[in-house]
PDB file of N, CA and C in Angstrom:
ATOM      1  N   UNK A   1       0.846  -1.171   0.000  1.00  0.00           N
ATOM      2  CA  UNK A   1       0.000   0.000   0.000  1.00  0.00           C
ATOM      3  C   UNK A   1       0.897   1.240   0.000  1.00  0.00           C
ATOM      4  N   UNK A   2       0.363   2.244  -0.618  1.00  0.00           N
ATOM      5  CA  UNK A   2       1.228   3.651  -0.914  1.00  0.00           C
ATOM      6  C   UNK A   2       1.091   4.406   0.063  1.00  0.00           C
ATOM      7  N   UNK A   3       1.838   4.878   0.480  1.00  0.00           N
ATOM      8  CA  UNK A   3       2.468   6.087   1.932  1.00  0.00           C
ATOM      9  C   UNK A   3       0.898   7.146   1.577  1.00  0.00           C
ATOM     10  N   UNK A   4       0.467   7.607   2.439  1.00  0.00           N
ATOM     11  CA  UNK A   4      -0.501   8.890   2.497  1.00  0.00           C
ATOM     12  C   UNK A   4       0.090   9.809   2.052  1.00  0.00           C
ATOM     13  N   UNK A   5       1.296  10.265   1.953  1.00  0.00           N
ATOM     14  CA  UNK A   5       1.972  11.426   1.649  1.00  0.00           C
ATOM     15  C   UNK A   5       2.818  11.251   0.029  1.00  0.00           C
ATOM     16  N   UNK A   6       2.267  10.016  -0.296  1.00  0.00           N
ATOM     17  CA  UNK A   6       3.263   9.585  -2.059  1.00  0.00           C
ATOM     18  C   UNK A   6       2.741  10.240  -2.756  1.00  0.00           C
ATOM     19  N   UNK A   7       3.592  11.006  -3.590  1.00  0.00           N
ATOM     20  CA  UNK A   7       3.133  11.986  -4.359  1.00  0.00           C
ATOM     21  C   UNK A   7       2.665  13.050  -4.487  1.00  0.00           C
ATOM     22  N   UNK A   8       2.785  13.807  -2.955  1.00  0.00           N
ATOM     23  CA  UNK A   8       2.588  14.986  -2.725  1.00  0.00           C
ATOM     24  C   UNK A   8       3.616  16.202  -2.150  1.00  0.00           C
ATOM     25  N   UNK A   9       3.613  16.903  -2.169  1.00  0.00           N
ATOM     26  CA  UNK A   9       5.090  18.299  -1.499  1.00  0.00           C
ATOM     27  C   UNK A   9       5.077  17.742  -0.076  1.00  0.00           C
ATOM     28  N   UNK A  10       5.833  17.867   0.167  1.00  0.00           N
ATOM     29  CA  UNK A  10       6.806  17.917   1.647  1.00  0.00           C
ATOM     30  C   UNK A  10       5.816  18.343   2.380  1.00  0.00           C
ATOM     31  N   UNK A  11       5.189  18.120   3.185  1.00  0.00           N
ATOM     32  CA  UNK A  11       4.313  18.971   4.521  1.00  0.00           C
ATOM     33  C   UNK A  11       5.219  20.592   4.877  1.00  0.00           C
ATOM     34  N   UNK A  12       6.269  20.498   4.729  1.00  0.00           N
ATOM     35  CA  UNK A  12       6.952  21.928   5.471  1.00  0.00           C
ATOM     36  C   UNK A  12       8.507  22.632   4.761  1.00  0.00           C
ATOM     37  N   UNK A  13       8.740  23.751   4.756  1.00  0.00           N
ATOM     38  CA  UNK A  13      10.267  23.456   4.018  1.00  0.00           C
ATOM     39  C   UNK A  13      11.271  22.961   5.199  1.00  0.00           C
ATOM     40  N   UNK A  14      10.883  22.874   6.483  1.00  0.00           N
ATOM     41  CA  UNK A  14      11.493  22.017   7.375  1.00  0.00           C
ATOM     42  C   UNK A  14      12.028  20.392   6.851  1.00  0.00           C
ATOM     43  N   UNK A  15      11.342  19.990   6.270  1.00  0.00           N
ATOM     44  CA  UNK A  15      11.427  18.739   5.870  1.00  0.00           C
ATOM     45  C   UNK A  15      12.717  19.090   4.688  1.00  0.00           C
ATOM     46  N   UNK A  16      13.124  19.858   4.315  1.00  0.00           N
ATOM     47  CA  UNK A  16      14.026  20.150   3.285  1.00  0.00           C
ATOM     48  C   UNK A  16      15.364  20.240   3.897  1.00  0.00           C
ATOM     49  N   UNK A  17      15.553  20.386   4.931  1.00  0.00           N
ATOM     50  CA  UNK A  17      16.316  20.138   5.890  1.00  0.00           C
ATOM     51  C   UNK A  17      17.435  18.821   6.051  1.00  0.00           C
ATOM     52  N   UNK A  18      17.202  17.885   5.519  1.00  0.00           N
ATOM     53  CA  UNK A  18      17.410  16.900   5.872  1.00  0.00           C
ATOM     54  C   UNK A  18      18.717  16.362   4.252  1.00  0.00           C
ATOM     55  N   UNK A  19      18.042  16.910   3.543  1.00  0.00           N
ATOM     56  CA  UNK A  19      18.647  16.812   1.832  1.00  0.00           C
ATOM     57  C   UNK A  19      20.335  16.777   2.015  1.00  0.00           C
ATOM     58  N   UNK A  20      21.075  18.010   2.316  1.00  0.00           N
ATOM     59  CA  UNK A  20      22.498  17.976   2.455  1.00  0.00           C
ATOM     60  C   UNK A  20      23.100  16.466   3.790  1.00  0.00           C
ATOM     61  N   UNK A  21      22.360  16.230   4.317  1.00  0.00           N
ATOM     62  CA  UNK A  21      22.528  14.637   5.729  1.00  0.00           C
ATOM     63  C   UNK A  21      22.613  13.385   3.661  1.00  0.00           C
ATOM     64  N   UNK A  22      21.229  13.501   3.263  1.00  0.00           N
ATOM     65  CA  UNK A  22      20.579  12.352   2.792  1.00  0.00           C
ATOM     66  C   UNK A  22      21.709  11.644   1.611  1.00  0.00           C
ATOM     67  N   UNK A  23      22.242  13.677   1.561  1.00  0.00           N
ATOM     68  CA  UNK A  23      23.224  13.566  -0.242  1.00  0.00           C
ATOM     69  C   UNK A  23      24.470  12.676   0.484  1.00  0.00           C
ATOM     70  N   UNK A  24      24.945  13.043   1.303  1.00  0.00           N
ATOM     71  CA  UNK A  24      26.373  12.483   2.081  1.00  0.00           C
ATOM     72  C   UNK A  24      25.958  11.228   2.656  1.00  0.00           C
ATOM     73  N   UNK A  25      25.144  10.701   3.077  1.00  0.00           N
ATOM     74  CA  UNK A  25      24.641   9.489   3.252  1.00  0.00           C
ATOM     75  C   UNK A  25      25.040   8.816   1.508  1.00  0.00           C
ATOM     76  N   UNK A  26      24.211   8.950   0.807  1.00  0.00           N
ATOM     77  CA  UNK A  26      24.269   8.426  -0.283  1.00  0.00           C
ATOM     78  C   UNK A  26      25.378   7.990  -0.974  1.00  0.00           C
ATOM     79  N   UNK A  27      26.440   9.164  -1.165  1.00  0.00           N
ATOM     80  CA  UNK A  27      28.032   8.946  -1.556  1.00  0.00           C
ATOM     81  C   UNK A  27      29.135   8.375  -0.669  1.00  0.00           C
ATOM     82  N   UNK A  28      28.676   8.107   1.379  1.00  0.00           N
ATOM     83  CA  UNK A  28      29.400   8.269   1.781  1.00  0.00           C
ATOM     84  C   UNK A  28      29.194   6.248   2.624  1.00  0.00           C
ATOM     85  N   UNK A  29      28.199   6.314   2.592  1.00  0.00           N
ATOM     86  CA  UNK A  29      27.731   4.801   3.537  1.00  0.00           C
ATOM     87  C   UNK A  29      28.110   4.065   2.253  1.00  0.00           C
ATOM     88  N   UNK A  30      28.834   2.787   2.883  1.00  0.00           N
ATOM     89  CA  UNK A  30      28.727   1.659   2.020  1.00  0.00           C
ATOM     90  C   UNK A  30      28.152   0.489   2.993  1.00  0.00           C
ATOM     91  N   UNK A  31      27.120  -0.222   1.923  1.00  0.00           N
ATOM     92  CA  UNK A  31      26.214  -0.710   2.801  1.00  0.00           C
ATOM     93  C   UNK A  31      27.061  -2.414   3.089  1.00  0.00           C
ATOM     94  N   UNK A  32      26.549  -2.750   4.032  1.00  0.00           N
ATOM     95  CA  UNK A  32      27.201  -4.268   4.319  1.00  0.00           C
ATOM     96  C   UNK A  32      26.575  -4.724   3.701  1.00  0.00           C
ATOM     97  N   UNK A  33      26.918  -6.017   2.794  1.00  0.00           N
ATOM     98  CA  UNK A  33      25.688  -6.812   2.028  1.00  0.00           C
ATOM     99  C   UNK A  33      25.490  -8.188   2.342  1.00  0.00           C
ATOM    100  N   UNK A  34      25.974  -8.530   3.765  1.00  0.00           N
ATOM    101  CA  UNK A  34      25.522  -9.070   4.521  1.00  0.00           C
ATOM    102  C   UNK A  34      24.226  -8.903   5.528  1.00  0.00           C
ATOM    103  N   UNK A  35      24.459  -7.393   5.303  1.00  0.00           N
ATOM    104  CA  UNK A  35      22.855  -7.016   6.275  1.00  0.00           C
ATOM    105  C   UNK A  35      22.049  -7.142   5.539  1.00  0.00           C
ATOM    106  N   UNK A  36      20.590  -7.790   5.442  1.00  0.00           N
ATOM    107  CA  UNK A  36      19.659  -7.794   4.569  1.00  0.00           C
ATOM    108  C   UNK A  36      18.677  -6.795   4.758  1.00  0.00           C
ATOM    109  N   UNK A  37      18.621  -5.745   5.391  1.00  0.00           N
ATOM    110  CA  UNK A  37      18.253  -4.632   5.597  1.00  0.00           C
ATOM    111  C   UNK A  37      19.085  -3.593   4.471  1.00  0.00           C
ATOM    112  N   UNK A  38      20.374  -4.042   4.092  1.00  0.00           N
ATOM    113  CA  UNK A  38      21.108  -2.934   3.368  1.00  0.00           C
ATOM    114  C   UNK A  38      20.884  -3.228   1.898  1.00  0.00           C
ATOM    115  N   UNK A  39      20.533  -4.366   1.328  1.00  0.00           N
ATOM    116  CA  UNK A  39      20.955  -5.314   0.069  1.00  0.00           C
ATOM    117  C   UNK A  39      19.233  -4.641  -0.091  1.00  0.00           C
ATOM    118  N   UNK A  40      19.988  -4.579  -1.636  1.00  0.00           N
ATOM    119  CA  UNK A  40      19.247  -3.715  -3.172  1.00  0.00           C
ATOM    120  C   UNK A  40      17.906  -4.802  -3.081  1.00  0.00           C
ATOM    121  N   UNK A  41      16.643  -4.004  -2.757  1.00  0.00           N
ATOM    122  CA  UNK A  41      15.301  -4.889  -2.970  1.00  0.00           C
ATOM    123  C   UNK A  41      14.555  -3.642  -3.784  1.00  0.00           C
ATOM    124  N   UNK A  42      13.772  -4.495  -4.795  1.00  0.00           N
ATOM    125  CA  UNK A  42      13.147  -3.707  -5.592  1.00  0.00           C
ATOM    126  C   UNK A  42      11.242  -4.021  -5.027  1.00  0.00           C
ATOM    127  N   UNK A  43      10.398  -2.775  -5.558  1.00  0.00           N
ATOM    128  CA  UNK A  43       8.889  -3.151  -4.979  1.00  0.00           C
ATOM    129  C   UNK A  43       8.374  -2.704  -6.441  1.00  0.00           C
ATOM    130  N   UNK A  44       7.021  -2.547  -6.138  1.00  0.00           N
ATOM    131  CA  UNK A  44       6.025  -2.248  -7.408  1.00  0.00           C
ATOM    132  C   UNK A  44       6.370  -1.116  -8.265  1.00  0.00           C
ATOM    133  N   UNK A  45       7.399  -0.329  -7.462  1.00  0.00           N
ATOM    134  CA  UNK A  45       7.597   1.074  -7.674  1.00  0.00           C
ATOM    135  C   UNK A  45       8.966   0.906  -8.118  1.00  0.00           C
ATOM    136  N   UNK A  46       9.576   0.530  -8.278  1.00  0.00           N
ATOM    137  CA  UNK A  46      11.110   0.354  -8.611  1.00  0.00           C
ATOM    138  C   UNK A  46      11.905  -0.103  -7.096  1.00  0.00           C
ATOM    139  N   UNK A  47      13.458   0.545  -7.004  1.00  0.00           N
ATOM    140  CA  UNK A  47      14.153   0.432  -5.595  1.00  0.00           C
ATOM    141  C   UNK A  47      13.568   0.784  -4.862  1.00  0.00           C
ATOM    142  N   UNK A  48      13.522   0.382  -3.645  1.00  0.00           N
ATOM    143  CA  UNK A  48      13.121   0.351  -2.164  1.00  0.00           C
ATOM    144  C   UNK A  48      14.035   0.067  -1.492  1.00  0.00           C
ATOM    145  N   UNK A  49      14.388   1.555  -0.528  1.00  0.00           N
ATOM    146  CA  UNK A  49      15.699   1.954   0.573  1.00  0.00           C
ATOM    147  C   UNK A  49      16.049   3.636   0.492  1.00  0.00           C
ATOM    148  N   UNK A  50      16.800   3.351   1.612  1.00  0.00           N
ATOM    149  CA  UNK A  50      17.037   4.753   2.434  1.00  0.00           C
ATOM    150  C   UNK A  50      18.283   5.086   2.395  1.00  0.00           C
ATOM    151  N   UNK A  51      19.155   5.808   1.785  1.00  0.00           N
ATOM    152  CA  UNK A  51      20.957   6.244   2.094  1.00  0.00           C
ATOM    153  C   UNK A  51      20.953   6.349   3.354  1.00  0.00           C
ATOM    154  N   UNK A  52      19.707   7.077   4.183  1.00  0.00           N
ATOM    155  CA  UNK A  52      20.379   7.127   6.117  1.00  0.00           C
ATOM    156  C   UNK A  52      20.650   5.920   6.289  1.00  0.00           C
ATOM    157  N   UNK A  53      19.913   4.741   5.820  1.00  0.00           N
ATOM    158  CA  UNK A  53      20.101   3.878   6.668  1.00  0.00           C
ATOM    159  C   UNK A  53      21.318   2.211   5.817  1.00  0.00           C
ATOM    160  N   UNK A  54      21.788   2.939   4.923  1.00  0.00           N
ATOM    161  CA  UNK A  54      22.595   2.046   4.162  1.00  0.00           C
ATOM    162  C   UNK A  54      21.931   1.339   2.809  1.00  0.00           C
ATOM    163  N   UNK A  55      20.498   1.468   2.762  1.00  0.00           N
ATOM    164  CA  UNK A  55      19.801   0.400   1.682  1.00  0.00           C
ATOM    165  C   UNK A  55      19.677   1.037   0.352  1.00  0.00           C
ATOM    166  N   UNK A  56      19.809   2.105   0.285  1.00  0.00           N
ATOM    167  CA  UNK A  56      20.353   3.006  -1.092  1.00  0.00           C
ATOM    168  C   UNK A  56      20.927   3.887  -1.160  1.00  0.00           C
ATOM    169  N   UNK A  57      22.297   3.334  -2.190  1.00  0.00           N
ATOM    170  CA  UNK A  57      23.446   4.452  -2.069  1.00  0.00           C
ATOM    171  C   UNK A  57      23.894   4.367  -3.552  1.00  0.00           C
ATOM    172  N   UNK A  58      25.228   5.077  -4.038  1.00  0.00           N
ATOM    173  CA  UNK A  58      26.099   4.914  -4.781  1.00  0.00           C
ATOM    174  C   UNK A  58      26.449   3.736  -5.026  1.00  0.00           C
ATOM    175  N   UNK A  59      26.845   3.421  -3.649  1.00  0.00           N
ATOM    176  CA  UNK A  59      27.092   1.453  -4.256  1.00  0.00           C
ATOM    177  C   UNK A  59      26.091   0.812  -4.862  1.00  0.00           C
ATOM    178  N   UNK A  60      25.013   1.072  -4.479  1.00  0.00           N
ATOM    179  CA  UNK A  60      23.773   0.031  -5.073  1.00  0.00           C
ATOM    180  C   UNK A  60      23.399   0.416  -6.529  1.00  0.00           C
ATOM    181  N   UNK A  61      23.278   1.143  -6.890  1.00  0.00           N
ATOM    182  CA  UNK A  61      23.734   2.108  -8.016  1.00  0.00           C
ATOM    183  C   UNK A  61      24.391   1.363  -9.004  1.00  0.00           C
ATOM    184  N   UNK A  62      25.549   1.192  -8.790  1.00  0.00           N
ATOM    185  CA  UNK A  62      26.671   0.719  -9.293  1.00  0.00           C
ATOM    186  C   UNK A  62      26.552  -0.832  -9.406  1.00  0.00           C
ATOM    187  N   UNK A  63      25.983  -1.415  -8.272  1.00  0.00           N
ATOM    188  CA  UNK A  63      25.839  -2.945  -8.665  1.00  0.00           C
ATOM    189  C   UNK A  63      24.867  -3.257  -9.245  1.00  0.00           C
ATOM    190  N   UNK A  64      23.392  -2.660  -9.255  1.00  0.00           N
ATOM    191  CA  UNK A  64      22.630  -2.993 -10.193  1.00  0.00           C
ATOM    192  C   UNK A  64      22.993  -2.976 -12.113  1.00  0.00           C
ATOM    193  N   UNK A  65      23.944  -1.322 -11.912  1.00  0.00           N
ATOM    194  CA  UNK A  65      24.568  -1.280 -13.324  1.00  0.00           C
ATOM    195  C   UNK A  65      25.242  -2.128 -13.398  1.00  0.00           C
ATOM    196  N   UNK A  66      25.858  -2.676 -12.922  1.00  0.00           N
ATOM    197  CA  UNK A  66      26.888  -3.763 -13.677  1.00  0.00           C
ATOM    198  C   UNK A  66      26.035  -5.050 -13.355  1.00  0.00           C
ATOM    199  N   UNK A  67      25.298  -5.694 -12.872  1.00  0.00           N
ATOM    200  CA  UNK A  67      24.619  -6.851 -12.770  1.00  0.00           C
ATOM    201  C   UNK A  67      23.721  -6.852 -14.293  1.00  0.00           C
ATOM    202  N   UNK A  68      23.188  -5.691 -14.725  1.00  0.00           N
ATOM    203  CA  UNK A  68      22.355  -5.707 -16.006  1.00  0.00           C
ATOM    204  C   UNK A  68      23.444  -5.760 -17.097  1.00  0.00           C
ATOM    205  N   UNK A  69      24.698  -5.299 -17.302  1.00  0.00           N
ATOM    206  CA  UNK A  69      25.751  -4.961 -18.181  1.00  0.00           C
ATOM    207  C   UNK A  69      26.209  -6.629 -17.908  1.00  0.00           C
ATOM    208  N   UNK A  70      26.079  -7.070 -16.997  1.00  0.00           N
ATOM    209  CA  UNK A  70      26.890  -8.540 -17.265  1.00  0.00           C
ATOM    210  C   UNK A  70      25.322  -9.633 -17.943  1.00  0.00           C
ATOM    211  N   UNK A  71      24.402  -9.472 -17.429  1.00  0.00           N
ATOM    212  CA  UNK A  71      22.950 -10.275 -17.798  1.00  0.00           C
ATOM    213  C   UNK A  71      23.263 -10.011 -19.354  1.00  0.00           C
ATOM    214  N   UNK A  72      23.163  -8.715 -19.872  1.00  0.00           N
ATOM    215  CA  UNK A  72      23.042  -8.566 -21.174  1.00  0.00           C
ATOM    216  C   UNK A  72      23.944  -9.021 -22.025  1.00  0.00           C
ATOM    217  N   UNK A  73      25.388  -8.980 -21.522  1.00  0.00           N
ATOM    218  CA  UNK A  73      26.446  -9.595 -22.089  1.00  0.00           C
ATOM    219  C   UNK A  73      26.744 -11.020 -22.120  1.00  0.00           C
ATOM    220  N   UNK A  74      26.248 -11.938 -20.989  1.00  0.00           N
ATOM    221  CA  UNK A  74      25.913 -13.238 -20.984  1.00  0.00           C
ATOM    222  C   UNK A  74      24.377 -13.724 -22.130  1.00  0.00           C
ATOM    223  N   UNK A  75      23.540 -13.285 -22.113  1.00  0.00           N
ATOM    224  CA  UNK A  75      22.921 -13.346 -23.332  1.00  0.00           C
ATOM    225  C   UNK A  75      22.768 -12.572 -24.615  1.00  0.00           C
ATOM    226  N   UNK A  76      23.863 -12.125 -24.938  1.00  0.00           N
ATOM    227  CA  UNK A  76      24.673 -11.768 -26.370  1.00  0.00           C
ATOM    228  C   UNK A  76      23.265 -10.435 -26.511  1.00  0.00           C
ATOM    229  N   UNK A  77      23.074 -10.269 -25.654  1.00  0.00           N
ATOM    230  CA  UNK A  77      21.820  -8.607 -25.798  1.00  0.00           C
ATOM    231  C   UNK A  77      23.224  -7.711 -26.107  1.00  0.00           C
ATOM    232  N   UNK A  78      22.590  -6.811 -27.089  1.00  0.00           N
ATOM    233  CA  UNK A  78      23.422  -5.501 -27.600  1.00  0.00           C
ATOM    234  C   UNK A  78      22.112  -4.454 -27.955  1.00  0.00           C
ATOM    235  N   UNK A  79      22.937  -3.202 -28.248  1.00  0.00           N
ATOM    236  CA  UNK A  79      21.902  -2.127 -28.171  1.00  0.00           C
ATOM    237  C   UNK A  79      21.483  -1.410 -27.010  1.00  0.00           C
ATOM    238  N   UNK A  80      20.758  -0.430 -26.851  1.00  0.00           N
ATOM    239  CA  UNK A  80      20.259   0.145 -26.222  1.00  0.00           C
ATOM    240  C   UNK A  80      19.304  -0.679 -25.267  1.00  0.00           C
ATOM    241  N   UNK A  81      19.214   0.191 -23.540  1.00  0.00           N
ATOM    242  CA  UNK A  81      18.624  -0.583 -22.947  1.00  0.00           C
ATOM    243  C   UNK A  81      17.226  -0.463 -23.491  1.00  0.00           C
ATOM    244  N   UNK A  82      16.634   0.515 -23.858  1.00  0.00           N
ATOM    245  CA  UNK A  82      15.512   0.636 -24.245  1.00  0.00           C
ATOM    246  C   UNK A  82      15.778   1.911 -24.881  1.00  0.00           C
ATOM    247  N   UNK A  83      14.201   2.097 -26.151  1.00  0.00           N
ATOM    248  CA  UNK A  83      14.412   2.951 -27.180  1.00  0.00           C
ATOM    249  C   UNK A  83      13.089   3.746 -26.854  1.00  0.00           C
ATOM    250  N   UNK A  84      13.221   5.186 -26.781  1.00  0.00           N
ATOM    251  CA  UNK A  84      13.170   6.241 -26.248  1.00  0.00           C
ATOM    252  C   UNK A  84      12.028   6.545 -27.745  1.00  0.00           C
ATOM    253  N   UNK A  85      10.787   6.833 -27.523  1.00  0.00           N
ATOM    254  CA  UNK A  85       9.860   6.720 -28.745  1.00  0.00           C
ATOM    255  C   UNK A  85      10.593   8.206 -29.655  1.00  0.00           C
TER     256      UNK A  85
END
């Protein structure tokens, strides 16, 4: 079920507050991928996770790109990931 607040502005510019923490989280946590709290899970909506808390970062980023770059290259896929109408 979707958050009460998906898809709508921030309740406050207080809540904007938090952005310069979220950006350095993101570039700066590398997540254990032993914790299964940290490891790349996708939902209806695409990724699902938080840079505060390790479950989306730069690293995850990076391993999904190269997990699709090796899938595609193990089944001889070339081209574009998808074509842009």
């Amino acid at each position: 079920m979707a958050h009460p607040r998906a898809g709508q502005p921030g309740p406050c510019p207080k809540t904007l507050s938090i952005l310069p923490h979220l950006v350095t989280a993101y570039y700066s946590i590398q997540p254990d991928a032993d914790d299964v709290a940290q490891q790349v899970a996708f939902g209806t909506s695409g990724h699902r996770g938080s840079a505060l808390n390790g479950a989306f970062n730069e690293a995850h980023i990076l391993a999904i790109t190269q997990a699709i770059v090796e899938y595609r290259g193990a089944h001889g896929t070339t081209g574009p990931l998808f074509n842009w109408p």
